[in-house]
N, C-alpha and C. Protein backbone atom coordinates (compact mmCIF):
# COMPACT_ATOMS: atom_id res chain seq x y z
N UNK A 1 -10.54 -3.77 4.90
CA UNK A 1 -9.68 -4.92 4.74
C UNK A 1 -10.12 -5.67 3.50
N UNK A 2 -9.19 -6.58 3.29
CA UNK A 2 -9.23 -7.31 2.10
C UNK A 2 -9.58 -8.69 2.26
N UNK A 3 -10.39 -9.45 1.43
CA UNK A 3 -10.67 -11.26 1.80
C UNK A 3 -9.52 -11.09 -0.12
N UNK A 4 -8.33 -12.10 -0.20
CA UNK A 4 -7.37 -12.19 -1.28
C UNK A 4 -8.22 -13.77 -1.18
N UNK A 5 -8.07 -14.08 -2.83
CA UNK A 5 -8.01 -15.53 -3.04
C UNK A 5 -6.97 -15.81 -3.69
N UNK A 6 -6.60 -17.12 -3.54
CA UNK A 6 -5.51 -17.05 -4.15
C UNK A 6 -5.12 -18.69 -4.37
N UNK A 7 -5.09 -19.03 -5.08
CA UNK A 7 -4.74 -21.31 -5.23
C UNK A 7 -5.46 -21.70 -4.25
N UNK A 8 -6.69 -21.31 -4.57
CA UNK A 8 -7.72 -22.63 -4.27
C UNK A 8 -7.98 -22.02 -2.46
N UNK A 9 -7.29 -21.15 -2.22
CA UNK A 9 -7.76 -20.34 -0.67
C UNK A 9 -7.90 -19.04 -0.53
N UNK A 10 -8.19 -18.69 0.41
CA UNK A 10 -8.08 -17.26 0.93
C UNK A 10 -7.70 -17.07 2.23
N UNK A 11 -7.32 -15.73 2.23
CA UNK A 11 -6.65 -15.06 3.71
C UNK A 11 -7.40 -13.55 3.86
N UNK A 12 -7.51 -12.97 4.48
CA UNK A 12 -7.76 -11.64 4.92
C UNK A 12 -6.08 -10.59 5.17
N UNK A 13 -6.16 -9.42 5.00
CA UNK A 13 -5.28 -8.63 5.12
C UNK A 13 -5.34 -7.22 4.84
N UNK A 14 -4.67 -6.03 5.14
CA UNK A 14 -4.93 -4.69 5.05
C UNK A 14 -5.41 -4.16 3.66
N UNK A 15 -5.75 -3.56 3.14
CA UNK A 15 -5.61 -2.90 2.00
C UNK A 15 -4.67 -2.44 1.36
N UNK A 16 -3.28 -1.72 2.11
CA UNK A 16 -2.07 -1.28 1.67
C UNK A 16 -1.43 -2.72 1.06
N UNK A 17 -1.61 -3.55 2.28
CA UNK A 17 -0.74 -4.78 1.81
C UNK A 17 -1.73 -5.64 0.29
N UNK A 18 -2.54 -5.69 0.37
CA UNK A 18 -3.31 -6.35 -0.73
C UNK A 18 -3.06 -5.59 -1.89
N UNK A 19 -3.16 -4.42 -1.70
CA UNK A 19 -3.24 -3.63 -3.59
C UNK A 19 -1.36 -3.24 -3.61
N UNK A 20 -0.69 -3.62 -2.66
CA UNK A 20 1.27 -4.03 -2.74
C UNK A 20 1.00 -5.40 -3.39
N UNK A 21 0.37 -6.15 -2.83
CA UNK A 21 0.76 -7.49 -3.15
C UNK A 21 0.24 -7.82 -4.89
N UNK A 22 -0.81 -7.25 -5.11
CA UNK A 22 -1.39 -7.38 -6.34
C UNK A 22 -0.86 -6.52 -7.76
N UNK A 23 -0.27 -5.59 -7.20
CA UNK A 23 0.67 -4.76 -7.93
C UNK A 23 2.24 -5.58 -8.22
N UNK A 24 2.07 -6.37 -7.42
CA UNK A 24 3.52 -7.21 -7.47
C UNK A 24 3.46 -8.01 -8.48
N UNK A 25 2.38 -8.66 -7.94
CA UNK A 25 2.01 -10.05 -9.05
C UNK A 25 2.08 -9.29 -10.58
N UNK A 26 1.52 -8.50 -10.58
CA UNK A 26 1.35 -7.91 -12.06
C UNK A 26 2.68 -7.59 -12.56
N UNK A 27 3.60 -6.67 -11.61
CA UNK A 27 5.03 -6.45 -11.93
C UNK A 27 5.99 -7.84 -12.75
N UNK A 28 5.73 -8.86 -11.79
CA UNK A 28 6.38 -9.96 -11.97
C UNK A 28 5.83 -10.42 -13.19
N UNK A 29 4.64 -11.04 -13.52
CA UNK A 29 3.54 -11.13 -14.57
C UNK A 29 4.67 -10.52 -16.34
N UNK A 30 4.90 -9.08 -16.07
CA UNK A 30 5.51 -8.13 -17.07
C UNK A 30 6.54 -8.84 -17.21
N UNK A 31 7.20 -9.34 -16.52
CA UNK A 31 9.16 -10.03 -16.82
C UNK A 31 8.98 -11.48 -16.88
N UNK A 32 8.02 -11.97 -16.25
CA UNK A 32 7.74 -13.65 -16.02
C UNK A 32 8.95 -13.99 -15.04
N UNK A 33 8.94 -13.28 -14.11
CA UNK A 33 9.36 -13.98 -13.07
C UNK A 33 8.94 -14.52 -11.33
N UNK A 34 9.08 -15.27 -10.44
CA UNK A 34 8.41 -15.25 -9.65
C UNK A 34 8.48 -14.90 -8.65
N UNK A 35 8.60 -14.69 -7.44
CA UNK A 35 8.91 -14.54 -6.32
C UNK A 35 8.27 -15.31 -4.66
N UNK A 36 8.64 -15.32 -3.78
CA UNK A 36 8.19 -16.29 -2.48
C UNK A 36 8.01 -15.03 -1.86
N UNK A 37 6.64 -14.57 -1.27
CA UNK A 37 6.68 -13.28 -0.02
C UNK A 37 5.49 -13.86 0.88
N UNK A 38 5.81 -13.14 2.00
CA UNK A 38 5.43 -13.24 2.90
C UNK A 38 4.77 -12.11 3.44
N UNK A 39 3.07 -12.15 3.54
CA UNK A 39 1.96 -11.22 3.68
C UNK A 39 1.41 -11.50 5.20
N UNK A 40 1.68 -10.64 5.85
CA UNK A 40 0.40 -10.63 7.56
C UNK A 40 -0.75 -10.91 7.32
N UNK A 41 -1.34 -11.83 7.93
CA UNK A 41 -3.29 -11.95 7.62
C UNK A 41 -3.45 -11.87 8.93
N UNK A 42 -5.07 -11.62 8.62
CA UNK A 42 -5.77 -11.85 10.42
C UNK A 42 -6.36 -13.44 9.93
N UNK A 43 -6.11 -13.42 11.46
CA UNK A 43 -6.94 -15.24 11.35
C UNK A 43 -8.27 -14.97 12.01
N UNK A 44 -8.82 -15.96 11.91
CA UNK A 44 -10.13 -16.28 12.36
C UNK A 44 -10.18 -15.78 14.03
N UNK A 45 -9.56 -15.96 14.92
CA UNK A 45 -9.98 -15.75 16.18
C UNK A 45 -9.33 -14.04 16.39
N UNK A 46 -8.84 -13.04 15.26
CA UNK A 46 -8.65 -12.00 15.40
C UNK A 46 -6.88 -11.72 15.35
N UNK A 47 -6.31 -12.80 15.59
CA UNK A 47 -4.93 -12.43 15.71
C UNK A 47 -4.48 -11.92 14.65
N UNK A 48 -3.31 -11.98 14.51
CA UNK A 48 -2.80 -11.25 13.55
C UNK A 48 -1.27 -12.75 12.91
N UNK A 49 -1.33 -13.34 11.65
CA UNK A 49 -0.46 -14.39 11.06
C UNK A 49 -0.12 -13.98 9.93
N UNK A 50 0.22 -14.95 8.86
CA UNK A 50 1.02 -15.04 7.67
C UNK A 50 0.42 -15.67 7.31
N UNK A 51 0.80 -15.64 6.05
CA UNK A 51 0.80 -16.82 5.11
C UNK A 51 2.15 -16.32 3.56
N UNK A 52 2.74 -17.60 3.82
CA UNK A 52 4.20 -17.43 2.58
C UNK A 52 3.71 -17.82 0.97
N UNK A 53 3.52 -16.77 0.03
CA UNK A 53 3.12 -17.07 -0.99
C UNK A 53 3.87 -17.14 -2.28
N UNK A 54 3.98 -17.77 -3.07
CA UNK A 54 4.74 -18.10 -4.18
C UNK A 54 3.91 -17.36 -5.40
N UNK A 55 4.29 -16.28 -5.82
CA UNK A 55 4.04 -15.75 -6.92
C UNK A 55 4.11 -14.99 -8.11
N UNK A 56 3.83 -15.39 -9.21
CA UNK A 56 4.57 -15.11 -10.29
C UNK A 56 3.54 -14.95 -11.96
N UNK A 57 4.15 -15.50 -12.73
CA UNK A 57 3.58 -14.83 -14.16
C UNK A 57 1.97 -15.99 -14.48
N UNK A 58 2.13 -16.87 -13.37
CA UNK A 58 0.91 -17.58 -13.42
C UNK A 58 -0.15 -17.26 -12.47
N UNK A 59 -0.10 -16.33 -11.30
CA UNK A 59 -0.65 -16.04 -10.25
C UNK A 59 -1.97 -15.52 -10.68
N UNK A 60 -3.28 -16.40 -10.20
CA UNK A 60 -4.54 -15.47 -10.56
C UNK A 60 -4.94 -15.08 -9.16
N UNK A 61 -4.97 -14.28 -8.89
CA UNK A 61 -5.34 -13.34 -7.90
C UNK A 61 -6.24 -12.99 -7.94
N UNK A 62 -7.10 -12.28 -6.68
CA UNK A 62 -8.20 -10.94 -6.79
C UNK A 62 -8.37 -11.04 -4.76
N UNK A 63 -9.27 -9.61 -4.92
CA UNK A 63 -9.17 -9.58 -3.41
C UNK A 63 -10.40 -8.19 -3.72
N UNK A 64 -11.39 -8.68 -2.52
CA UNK A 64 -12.45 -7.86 -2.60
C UNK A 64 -12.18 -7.34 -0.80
N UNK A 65 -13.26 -6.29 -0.68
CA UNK A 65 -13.85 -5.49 -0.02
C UNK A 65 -14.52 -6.17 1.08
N UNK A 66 -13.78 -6.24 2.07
CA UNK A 66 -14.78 -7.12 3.50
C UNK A 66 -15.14 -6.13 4.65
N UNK A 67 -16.38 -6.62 5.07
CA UNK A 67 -16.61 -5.73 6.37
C UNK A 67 -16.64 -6.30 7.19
N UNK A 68 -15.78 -5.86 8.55
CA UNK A 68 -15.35 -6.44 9.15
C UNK A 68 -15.23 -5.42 10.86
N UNK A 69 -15.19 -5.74 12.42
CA UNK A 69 -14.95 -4.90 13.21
C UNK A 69 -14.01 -5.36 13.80
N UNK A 70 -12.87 -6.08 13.26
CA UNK A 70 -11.42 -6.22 13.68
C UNK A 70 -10.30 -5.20 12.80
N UNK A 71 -9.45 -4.82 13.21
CA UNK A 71 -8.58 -3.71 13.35
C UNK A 71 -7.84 -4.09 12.75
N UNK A 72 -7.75 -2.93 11.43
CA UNK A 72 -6.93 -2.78 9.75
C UNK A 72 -5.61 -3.55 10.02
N UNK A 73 -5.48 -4.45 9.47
CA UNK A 73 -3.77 -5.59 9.20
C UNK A 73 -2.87 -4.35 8.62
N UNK A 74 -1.98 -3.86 9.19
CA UNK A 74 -0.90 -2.82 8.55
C UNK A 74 0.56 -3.19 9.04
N UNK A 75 1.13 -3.53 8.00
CA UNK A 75 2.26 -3.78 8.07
C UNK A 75 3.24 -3.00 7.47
N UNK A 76 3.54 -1.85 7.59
CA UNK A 76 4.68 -0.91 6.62
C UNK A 76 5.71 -1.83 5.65
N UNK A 77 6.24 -2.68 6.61
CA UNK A 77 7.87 -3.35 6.43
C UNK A 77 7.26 -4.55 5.13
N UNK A 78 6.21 -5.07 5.39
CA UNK A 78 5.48 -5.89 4.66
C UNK A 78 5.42 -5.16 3.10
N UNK A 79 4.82 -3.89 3.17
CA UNK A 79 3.99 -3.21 2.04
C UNK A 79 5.95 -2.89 1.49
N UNK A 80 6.68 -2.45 2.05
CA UNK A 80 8.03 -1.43 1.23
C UNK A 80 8.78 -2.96 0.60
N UNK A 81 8.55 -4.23 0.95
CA UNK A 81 9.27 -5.34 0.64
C UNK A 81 8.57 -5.42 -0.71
N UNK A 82 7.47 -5.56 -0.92
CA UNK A 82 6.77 -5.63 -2.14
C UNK A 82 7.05 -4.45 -3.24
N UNK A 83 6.93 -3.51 -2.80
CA UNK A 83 7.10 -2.41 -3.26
C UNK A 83 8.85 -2.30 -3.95
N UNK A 84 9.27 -2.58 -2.85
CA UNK A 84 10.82 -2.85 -3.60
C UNK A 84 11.10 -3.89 -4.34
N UNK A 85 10.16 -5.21 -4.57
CA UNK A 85 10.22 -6.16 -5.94
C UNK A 85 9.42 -4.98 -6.95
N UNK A 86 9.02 -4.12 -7.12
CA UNK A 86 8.35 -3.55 -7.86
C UNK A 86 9.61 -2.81 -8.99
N UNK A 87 9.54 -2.20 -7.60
CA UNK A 87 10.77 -1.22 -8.44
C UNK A 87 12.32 -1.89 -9.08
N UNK A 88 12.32 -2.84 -8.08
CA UNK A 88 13.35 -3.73 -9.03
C UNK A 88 13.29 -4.01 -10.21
N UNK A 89 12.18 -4.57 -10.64
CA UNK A 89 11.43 -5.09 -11.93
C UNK A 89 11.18 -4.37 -12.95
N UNK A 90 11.09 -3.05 -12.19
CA UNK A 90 10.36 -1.72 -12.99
C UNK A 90 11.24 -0.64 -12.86
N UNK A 91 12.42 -0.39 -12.28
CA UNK A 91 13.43 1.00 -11.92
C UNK A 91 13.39 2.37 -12.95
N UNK A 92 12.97 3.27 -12.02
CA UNK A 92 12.56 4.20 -12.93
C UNK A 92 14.06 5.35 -12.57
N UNK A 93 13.82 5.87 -13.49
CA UNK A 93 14.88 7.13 -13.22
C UNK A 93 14.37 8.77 -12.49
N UNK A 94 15.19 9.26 -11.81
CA UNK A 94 14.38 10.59 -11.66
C UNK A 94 15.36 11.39 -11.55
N UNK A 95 15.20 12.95 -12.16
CA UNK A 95 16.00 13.93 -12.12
C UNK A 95 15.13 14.92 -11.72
N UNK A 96 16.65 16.08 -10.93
CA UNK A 96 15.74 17.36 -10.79
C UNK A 96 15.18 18.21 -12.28
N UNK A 97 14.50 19.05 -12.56
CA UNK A 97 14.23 19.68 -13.77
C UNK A 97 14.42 20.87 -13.71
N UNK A 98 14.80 21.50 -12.52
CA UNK A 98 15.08 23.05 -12.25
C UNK A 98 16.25 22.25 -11.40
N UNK A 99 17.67 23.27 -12.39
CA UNK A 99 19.22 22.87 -11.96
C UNK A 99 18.92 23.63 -10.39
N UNK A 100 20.27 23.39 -10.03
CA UNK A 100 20.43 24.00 -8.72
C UNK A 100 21.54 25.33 -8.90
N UNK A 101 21.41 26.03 -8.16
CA UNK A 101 22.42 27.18 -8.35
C UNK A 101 23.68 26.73 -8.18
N UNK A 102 24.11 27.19 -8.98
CA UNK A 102 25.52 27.25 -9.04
C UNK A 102 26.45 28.40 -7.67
N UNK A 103 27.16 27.44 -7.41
CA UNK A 103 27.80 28.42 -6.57
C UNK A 103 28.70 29.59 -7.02
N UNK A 104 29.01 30.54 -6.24
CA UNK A 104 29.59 31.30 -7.29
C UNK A 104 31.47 30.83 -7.52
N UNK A 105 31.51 31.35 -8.84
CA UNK A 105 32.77 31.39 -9.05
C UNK A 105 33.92 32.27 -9.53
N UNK A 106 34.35 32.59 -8.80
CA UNK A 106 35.31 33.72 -8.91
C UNK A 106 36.99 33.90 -9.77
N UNK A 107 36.90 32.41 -11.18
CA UNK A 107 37.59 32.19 -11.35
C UNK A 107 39.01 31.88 -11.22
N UNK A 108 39.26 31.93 -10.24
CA UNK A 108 40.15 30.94 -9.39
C UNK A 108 40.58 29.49 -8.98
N UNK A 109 41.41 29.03 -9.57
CA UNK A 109 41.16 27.24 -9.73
C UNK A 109 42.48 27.39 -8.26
């Protein structure tokens, strides 16, 4: 898991979601724009919360390496939301590179 700092606090959270969330900031960072998301943390007595963060081309971030025997923060739906400001920001193209067969044609329209 991750201890993130972030304006003057910190939260704890998975690894998937921390190096999503930090990849974001940087995305956004590239265009200067910002965004409001919302990251799962564990709290102090083990549960599992939030915290709603505002971030953008000013965001100083970092998030280290904690040891810890409470059970990895994983949020899929969390990590693909970030991930999809990514690709928004960043949209890449993809093609096949080996065509596909052609069906046959027997010249006949």
């Amino acid at each position: 898991m991750k201890r993130v700092i972030y304006a003057g606090s910190e939260f704890v959270t998975g690894d998937d979601i921390a190096a999503a969330l930090l990849a974001t900031c940087q995305a956004l960072a590239e265009v200067g724009e910002a965004e409001t998301v919302s990251i799962p943390t564990l709290n102090a007595d083990g549960s599992v919360g939030g915290v709603l963060l505002l971030i953008g081309p000013a965001s100083q971030m970092m998030a280290h390496q904690i040891v810890t025997d409470a059970e990895e923060v994983i949020d899929a739906p969390a990590v693909s939301r970030l991930n999809a400001i990514q690709r928004r920001l960043h949209p890449t193209a993809a093609f096949d590179v080996e065509p596909a067969d052609p069906s046959p044609w027997d010249g006949d329209l």
